[in-house]
PDB file of N, CA and C in Angstrom:
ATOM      1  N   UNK A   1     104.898 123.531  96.017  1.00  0.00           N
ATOM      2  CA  UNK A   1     104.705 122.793  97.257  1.00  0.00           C
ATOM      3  C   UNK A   1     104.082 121.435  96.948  1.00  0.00           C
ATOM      4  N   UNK A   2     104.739 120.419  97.278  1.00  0.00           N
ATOM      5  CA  UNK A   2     104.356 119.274  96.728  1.00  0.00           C
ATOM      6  C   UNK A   2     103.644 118.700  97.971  1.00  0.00           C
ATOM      7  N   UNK A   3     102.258 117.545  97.867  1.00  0.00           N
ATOM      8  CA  UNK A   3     101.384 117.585  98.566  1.00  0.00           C
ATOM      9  C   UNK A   3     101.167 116.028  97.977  1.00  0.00           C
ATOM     10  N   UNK A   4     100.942 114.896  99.121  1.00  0.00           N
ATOM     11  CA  UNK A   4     100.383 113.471  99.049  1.00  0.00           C
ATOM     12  C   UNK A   4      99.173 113.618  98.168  1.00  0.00           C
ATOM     13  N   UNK A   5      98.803 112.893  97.088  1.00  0.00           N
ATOM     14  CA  UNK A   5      97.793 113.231  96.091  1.00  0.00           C
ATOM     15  C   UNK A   5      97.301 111.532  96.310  1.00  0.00           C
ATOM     16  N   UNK A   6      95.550 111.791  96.160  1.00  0.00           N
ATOM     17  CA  UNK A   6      94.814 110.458  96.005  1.00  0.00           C
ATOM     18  C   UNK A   6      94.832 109.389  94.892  1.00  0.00           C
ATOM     19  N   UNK A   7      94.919 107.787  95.913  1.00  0.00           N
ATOM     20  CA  UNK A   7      94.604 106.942  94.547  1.00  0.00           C
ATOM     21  C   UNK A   7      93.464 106.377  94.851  1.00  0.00           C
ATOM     22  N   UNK A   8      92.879 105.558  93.697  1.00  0.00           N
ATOM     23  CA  UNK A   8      91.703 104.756  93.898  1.00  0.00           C
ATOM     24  C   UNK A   8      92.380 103.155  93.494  1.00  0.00           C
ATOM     25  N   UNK A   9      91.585 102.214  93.867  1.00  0.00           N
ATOM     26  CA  UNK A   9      91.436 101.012  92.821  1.00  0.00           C
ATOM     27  C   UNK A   9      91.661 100.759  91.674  1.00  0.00           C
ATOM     28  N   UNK A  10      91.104 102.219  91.312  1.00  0.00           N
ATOM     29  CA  UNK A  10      91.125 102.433  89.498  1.00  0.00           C
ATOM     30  C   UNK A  10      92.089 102.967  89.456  1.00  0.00           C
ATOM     31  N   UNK A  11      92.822 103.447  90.077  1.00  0.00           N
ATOM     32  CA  UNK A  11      94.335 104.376  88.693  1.00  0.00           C
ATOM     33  C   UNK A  11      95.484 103.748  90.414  1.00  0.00           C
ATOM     34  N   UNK A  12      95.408 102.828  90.943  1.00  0.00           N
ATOM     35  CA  UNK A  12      96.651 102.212  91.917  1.00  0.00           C
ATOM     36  C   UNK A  12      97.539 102.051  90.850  1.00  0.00           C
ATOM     37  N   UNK A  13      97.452 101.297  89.904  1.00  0.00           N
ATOM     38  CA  UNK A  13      98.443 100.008  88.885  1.00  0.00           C
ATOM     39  C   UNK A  13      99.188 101.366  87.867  1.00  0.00           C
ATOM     40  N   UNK A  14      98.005 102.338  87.554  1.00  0.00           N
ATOM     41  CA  UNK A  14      99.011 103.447  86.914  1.00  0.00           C
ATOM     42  C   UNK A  14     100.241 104.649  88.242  1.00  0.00           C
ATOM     43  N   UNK A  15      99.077 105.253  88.989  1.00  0.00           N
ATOM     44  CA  UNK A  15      99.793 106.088  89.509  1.00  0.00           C
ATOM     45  C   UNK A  15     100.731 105.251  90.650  1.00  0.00           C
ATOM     46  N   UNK A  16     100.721 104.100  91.395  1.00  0.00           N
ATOM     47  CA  UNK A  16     101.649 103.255  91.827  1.00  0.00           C
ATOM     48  C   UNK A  16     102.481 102.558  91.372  1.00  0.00           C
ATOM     49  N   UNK A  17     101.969 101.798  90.777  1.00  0.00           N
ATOM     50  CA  UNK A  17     102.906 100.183  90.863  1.00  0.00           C
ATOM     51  C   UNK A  17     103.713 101.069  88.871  1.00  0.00           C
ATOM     52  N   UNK A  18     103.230 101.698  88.073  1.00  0.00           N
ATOM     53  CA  UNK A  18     103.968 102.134  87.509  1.00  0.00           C
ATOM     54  C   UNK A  18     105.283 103.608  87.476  1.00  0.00           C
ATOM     55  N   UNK A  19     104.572 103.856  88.771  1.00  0.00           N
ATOM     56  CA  UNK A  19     105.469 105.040  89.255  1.00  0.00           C
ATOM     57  C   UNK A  19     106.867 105.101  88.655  1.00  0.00           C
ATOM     58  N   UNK A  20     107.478 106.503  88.331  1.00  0.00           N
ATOM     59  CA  UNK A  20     108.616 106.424  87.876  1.00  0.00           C
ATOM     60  C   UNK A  20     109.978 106.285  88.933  1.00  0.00           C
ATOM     61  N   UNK A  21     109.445 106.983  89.873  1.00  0.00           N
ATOM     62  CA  UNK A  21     110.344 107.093  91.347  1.00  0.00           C
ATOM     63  C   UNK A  21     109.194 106.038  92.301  1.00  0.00           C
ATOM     64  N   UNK A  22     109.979 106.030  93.537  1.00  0.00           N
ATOM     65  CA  UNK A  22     109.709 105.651  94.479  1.00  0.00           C
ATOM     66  C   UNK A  22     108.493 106.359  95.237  1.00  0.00           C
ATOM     67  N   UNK A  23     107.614 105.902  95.730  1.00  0.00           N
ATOM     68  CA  UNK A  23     106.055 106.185  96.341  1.00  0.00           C
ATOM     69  C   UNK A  23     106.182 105.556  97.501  1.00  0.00           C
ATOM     70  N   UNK A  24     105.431 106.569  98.513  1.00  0.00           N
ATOM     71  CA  UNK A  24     104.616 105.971  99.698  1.00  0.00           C
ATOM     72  C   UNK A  24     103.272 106.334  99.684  1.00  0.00           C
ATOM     73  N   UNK A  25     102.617 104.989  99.876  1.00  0.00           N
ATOM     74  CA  UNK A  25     101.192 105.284  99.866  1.00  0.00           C
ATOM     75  C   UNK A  25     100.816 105.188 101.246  1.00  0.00           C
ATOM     76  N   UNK A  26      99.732 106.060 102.032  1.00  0.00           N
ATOM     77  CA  UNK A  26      99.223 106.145 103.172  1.00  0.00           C
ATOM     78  C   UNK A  26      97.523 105.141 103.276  1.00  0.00           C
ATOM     79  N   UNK A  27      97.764 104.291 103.571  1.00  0.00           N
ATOM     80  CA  UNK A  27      96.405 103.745 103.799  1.00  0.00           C
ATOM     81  C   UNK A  27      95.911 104.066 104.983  1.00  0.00           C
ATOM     82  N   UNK A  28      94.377 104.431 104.869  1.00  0.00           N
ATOM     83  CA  UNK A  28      93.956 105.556 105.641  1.00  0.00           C
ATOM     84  C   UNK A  28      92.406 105.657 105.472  1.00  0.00           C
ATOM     85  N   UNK A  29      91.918 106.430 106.205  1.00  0.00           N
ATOM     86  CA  UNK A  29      90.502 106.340 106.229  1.00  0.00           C
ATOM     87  C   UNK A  29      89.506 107.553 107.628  1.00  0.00           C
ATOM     88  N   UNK A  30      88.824 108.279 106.863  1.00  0.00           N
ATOM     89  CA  UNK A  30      88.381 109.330 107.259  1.00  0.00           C
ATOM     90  C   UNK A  30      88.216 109.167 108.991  1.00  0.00           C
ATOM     91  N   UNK A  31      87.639 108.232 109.496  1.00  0.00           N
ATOM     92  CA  UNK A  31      87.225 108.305 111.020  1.00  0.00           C
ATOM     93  C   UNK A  31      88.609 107.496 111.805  1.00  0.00           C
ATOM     94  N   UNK A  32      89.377 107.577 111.269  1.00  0.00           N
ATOM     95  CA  UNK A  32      90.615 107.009 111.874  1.00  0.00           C
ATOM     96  C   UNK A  32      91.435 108.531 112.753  1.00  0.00           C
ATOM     97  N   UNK A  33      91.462 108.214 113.622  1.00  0.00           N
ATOM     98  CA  UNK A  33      92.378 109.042 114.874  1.00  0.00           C
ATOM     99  C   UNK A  33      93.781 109.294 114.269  1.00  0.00           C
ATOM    100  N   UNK A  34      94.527 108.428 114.588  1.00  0.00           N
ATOM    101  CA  UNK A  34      95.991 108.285 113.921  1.00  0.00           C
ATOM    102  C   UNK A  34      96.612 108.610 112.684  1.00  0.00           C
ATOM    103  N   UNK A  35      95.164 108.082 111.715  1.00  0.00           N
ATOM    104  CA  UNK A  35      95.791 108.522 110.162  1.00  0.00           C
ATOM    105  C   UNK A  35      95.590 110.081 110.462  1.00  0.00           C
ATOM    106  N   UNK A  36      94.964 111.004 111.055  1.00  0.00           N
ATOM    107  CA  UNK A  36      94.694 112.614 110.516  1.00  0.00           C
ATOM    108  C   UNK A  36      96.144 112.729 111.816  1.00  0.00           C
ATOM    109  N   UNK A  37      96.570 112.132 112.677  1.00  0.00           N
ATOM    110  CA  UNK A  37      97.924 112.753 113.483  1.00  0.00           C
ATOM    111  C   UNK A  37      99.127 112.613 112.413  1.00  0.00           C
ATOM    112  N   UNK A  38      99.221 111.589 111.302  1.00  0.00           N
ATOM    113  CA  UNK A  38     100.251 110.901 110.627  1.00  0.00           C
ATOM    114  C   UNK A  38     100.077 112.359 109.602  1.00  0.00           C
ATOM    115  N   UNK A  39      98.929 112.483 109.087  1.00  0.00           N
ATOM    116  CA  UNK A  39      98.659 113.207 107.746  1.00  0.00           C
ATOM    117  C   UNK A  39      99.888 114.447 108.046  1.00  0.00           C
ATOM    118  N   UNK A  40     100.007 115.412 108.707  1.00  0.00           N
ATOM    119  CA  UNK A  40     100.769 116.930 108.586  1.00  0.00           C
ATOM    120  C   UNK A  40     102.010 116.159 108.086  1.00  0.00           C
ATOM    121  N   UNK A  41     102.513 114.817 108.968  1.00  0.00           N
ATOM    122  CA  UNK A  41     103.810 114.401 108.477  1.00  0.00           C
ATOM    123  C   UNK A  41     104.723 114.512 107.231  1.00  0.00           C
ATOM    124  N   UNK A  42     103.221 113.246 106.714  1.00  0.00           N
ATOM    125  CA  UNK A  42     103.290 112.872 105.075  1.00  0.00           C
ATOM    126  C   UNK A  42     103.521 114.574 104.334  1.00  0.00           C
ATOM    127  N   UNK A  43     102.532 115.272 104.765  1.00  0.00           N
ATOM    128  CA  UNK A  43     102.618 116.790 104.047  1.00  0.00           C
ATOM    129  C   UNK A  43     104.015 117.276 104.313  1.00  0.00           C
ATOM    130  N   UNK A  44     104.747 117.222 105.147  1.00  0.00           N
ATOM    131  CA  UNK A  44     106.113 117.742 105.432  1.00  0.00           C
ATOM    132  C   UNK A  44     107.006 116.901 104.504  1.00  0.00           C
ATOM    133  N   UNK A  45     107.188 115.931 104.810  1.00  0.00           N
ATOM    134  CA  UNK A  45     107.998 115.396 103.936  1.00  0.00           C
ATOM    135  C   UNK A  45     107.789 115.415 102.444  1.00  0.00           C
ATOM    136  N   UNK A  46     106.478 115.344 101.835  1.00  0.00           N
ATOM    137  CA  UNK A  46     106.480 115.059 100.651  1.00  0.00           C
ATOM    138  C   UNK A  46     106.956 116.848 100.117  1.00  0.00           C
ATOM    139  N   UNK A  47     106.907 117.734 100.551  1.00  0.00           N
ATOM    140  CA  UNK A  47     107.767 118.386 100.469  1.00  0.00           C
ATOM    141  C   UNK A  47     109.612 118.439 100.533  1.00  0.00           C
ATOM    142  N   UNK A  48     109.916 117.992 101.640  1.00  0.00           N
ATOM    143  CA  UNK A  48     111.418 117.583 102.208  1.00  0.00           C
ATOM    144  C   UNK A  48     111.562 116.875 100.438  1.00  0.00           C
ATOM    145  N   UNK A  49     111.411 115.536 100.263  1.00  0.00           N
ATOM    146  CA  UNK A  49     111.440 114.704  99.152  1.00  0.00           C
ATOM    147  C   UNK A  49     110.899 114.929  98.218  1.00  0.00           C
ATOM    148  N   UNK A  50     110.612 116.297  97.430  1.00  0.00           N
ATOM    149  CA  UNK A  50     109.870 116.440  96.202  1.00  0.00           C
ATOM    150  C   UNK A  50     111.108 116.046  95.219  1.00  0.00           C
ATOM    151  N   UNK A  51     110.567 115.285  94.428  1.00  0.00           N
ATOM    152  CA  UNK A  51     111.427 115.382  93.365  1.00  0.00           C
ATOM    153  C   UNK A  51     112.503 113.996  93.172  1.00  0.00           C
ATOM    154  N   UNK A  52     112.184 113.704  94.961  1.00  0.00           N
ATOM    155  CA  UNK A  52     113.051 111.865  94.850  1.00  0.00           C
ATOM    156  C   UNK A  52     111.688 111.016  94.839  1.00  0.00           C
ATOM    157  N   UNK A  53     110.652 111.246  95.777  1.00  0.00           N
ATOM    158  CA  UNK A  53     109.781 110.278  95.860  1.00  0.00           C
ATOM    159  C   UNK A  53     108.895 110.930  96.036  1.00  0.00           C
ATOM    160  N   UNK A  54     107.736 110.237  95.861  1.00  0.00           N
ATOM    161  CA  UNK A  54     105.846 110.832  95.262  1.00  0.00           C
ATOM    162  C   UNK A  54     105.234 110.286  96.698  1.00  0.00           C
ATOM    163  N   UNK A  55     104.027 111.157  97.208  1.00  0.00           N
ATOM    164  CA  UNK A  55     103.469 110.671  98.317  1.00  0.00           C
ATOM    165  C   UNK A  55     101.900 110.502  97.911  1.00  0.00           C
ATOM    166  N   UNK A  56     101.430 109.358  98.178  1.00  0.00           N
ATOM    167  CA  UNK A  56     100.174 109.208  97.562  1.00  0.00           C
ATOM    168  C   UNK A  56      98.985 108.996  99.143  1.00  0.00           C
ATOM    169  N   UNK A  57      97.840 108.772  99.198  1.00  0.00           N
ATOM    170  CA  UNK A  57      96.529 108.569  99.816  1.00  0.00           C
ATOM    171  C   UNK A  57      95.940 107.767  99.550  1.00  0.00           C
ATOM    172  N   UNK A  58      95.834 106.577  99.992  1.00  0.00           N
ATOM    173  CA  UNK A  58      94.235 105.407  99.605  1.00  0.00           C
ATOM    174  C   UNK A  58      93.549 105.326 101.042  1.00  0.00           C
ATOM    175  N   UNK A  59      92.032 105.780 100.338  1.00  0.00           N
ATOM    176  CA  UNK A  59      91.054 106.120 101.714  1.00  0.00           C
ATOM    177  C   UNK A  59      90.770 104.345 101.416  1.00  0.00           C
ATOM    178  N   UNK A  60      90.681 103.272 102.508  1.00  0.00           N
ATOM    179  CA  UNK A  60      90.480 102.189 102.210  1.00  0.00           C
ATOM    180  C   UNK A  60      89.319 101.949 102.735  1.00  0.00           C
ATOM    181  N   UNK A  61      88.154 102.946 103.097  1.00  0.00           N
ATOM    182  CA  UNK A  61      86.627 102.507 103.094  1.00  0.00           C
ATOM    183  C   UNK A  61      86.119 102.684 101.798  1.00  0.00           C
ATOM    184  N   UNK A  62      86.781 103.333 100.908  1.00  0.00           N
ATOM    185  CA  UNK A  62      86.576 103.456  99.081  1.00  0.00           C
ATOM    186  C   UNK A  62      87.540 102.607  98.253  1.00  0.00           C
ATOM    187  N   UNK A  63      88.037 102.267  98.863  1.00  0.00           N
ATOM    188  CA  UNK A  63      89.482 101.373  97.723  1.00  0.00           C
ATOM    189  C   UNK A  63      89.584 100.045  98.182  1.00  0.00           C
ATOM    190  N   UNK A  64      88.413  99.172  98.849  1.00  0.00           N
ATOM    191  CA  UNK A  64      88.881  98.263  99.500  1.00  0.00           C
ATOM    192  C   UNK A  64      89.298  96.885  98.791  1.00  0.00           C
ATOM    193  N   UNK A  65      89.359  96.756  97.723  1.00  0.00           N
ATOM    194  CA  UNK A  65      89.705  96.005  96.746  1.00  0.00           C
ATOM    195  C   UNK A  65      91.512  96.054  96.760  1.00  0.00           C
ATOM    196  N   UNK A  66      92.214  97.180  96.775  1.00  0.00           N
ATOM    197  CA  UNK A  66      93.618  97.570  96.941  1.00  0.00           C
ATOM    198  C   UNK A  66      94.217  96.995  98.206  1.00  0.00           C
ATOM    199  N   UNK A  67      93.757  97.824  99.459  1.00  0.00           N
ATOM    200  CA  UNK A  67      93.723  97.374 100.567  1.00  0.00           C
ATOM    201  C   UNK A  67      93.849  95.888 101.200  1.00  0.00           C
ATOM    202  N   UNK A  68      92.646  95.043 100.966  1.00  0.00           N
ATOM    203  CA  UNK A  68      92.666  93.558 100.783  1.00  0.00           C
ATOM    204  C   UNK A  68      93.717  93.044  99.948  1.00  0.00           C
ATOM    205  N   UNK A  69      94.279  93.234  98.832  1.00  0.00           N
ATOM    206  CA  UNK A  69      95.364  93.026  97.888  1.00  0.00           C
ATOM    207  C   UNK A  69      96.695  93.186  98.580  1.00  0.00           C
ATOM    208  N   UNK A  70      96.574  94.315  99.619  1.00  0.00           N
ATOM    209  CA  UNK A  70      98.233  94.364 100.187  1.00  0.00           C
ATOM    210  C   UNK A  70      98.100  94.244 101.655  1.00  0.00           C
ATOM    211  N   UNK A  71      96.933  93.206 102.207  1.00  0.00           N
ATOM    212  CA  UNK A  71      96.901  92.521 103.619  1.00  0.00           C
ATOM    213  C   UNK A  71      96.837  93.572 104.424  1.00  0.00           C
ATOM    214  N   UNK A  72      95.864  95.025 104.350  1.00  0.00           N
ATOM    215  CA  UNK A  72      96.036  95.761 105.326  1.00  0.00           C
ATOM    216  C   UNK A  72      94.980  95.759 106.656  1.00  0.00           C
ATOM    217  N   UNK A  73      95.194  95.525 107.351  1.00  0.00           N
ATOM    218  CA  UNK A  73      94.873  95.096 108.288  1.00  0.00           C
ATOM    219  C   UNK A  73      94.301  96.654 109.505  1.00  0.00           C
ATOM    220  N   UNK A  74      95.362  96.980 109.859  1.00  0.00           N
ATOM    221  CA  UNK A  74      95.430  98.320 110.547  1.00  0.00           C
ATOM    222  C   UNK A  74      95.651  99.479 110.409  1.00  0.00           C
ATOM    223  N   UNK A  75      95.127 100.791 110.315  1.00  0.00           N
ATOM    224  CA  UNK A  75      95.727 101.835 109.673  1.00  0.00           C
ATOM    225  C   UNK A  75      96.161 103.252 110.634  1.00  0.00           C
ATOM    226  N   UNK A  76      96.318 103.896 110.423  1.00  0.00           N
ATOM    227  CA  UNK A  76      97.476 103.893 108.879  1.00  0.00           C
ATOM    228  C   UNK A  76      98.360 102.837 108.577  1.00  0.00           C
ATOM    229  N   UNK A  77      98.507 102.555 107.581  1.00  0.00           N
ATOM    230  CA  UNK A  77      99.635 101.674 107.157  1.00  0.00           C
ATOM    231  C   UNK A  77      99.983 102.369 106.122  1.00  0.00           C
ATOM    232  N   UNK A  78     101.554 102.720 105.790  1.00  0.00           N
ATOM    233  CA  UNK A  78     102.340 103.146 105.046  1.00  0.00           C
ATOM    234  C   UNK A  78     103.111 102.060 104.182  1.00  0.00           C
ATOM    235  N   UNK A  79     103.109 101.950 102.930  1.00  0.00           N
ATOM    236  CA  UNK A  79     104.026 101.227 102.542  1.00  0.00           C
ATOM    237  C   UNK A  79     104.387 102.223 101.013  1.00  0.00           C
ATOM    238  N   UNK A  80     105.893 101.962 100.784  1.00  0.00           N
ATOM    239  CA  UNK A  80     106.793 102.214 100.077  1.00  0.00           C
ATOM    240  C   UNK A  80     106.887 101.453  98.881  1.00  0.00           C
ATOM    241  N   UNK A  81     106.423 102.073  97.959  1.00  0.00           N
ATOM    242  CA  UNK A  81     106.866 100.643  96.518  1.00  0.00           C
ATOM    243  C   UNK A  81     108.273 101.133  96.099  1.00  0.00           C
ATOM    244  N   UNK A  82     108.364 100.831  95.077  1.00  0.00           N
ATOM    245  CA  UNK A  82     109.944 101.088  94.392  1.00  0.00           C
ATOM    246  C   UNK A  82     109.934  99.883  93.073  1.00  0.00           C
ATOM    247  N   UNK A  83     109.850 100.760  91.968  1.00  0.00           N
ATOM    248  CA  UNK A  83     109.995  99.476  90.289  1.00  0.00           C
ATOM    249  C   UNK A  83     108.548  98.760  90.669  1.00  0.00           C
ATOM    250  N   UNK A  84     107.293  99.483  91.277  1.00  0.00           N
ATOM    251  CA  UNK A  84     105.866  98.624  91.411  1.00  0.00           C
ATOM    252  C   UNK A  84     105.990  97.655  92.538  1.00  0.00           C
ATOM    253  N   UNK A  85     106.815  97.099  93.615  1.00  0.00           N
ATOM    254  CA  UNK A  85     107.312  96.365  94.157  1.00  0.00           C
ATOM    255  C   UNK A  85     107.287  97.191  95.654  1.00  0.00           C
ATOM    256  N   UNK A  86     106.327  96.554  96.927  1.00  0.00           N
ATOM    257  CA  UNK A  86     106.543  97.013  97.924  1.00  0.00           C
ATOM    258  C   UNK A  86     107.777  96.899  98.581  1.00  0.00           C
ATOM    259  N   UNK A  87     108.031  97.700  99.433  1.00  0.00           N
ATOM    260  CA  UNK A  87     109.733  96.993  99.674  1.00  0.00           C
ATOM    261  C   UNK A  87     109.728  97.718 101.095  1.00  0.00           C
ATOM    262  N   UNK A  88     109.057  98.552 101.744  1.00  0.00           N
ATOM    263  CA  UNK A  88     109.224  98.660 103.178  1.00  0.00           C
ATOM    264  C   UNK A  88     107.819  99.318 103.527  1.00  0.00           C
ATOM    265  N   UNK A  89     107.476  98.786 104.777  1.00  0.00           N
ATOM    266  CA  UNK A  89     106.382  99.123 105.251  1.00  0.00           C
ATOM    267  C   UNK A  89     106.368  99.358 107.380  1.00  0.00           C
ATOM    268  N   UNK A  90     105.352 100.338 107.003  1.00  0.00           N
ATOM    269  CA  UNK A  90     105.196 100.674 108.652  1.00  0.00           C
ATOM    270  C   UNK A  90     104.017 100.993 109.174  1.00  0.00           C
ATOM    271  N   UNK A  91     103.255 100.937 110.276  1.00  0.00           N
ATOM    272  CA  UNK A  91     102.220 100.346 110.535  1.00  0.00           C
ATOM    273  C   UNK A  91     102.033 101.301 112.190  1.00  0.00           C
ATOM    274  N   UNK A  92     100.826 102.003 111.546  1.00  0.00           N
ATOM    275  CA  UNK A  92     100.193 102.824 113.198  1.00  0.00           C
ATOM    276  C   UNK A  92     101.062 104.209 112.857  1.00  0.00           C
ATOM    277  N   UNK A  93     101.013 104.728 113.875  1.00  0.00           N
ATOM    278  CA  UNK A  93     101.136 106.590 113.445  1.00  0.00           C
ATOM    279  C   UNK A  93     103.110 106.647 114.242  1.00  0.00           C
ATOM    280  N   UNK A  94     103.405 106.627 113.199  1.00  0.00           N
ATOM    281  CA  UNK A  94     104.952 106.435 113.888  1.00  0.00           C
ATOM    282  C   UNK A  94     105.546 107.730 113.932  1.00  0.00           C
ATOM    283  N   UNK A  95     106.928 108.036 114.802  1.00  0.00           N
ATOM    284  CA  UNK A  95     107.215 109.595 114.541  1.00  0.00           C
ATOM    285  C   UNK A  95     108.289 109.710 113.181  1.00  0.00           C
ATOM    286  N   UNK A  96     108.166 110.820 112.560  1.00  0.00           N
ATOM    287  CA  UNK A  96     108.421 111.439 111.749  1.00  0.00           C
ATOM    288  C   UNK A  96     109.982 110.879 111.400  1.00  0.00           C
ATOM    289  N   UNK A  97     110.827 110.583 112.453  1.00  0.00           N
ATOM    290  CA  UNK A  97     111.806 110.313 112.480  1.00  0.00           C
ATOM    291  C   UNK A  97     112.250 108.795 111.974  1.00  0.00           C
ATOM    292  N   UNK A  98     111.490 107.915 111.992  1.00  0.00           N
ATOM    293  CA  UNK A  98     111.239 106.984 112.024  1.00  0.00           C
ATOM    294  C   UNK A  98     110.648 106.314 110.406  1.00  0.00           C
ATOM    295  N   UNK A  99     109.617 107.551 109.842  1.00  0.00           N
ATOM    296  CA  UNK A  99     109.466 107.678 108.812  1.00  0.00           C
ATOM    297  C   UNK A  99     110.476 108.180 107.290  1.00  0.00           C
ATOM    298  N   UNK A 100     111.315 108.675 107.858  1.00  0.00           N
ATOM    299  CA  UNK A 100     112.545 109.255 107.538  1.00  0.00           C
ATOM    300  C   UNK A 100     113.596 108.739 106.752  1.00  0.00           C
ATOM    301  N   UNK A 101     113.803 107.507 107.911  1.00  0.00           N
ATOM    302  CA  UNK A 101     114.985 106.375 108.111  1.00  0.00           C
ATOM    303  C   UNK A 101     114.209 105.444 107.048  1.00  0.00           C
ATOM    304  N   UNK A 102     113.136 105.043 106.698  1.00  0.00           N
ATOM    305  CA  UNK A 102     112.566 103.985 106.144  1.00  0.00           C
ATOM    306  C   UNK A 102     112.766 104.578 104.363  1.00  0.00           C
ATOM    307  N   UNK A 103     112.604 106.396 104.245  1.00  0.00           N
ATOM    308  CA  UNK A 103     112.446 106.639 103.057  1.00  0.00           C
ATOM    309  C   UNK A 103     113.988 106.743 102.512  1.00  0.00           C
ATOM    310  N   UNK A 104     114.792 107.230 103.702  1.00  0.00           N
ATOM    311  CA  UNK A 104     116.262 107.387 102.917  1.00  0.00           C
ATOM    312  C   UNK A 104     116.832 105.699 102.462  1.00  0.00           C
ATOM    313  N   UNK A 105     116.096 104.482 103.491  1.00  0.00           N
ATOM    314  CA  UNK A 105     116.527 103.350 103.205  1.00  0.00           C
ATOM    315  C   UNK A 105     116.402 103.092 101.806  1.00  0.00           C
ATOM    316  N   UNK A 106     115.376 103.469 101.530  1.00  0.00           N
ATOM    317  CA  UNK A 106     115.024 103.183 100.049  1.00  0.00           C
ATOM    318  C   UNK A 106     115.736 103.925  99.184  1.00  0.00           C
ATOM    319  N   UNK A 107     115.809 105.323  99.615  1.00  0.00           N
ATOM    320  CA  UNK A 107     116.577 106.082  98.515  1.00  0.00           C
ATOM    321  C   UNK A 107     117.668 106.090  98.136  1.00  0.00           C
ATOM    322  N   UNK A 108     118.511 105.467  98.978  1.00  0.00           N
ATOM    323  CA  UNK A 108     119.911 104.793  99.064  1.00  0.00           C
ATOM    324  C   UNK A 108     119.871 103.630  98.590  1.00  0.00           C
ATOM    325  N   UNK A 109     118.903 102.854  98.834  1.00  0.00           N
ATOM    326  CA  UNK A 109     119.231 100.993  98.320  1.00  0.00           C
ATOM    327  C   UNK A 109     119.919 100.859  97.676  1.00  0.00           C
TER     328      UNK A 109
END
């Protein structure tokens, strides 16, 4: 059962931006409303997609060095790298469906 696993500041550049497949990272943060409605999602899918793409966690009241680096502003914010390279992003607690369409975009590119 594959499960969104944490990054920090310190291991973003390995467990992201060098990723072998495609990643979505959840920027996120413990007293946030929306990120814990988004979270079961991420857990569903990163199941659905084991094995095409990796689902990662940055709590950005601990990582805020990362965060500031990729202009995040509001959270959750989801963004998608691909070859270390963000390439689609989505913003606030969107439905599942929606989340979907953004990962097959990529997986198809």
């Amino acid at each position: 059962m594959a499960q969104p696993f944490a990054v920090t500041d310190d291991d973003f550049e390995e467990k992201v931006l060098n990723a072998s497949r495609p990643i979505i990272v959840d920027f996120w943060a413990a007293w946030c409303g929306p990120c814990h409605l988004i979270a079961p999602i991420l857990e569903e899918l990163a199941n659905e997609y084991n094995g095409r793409m990796d689902f990662a966690r940055l709590d950005v009241d601990s990582n805020s060095q990362t965060a500031v680096q990729y202009g995040i502003r509001s959270i959750p914010t989801l963004i998608v790298f691909d070859d270390g390279k963000p390439v689609s992003q989505v913003v606030g607690a969107v439905p599942r469906s929606v989340l979907k369409k953004r990962i097959d975009a990529v997986l198809q590119g």
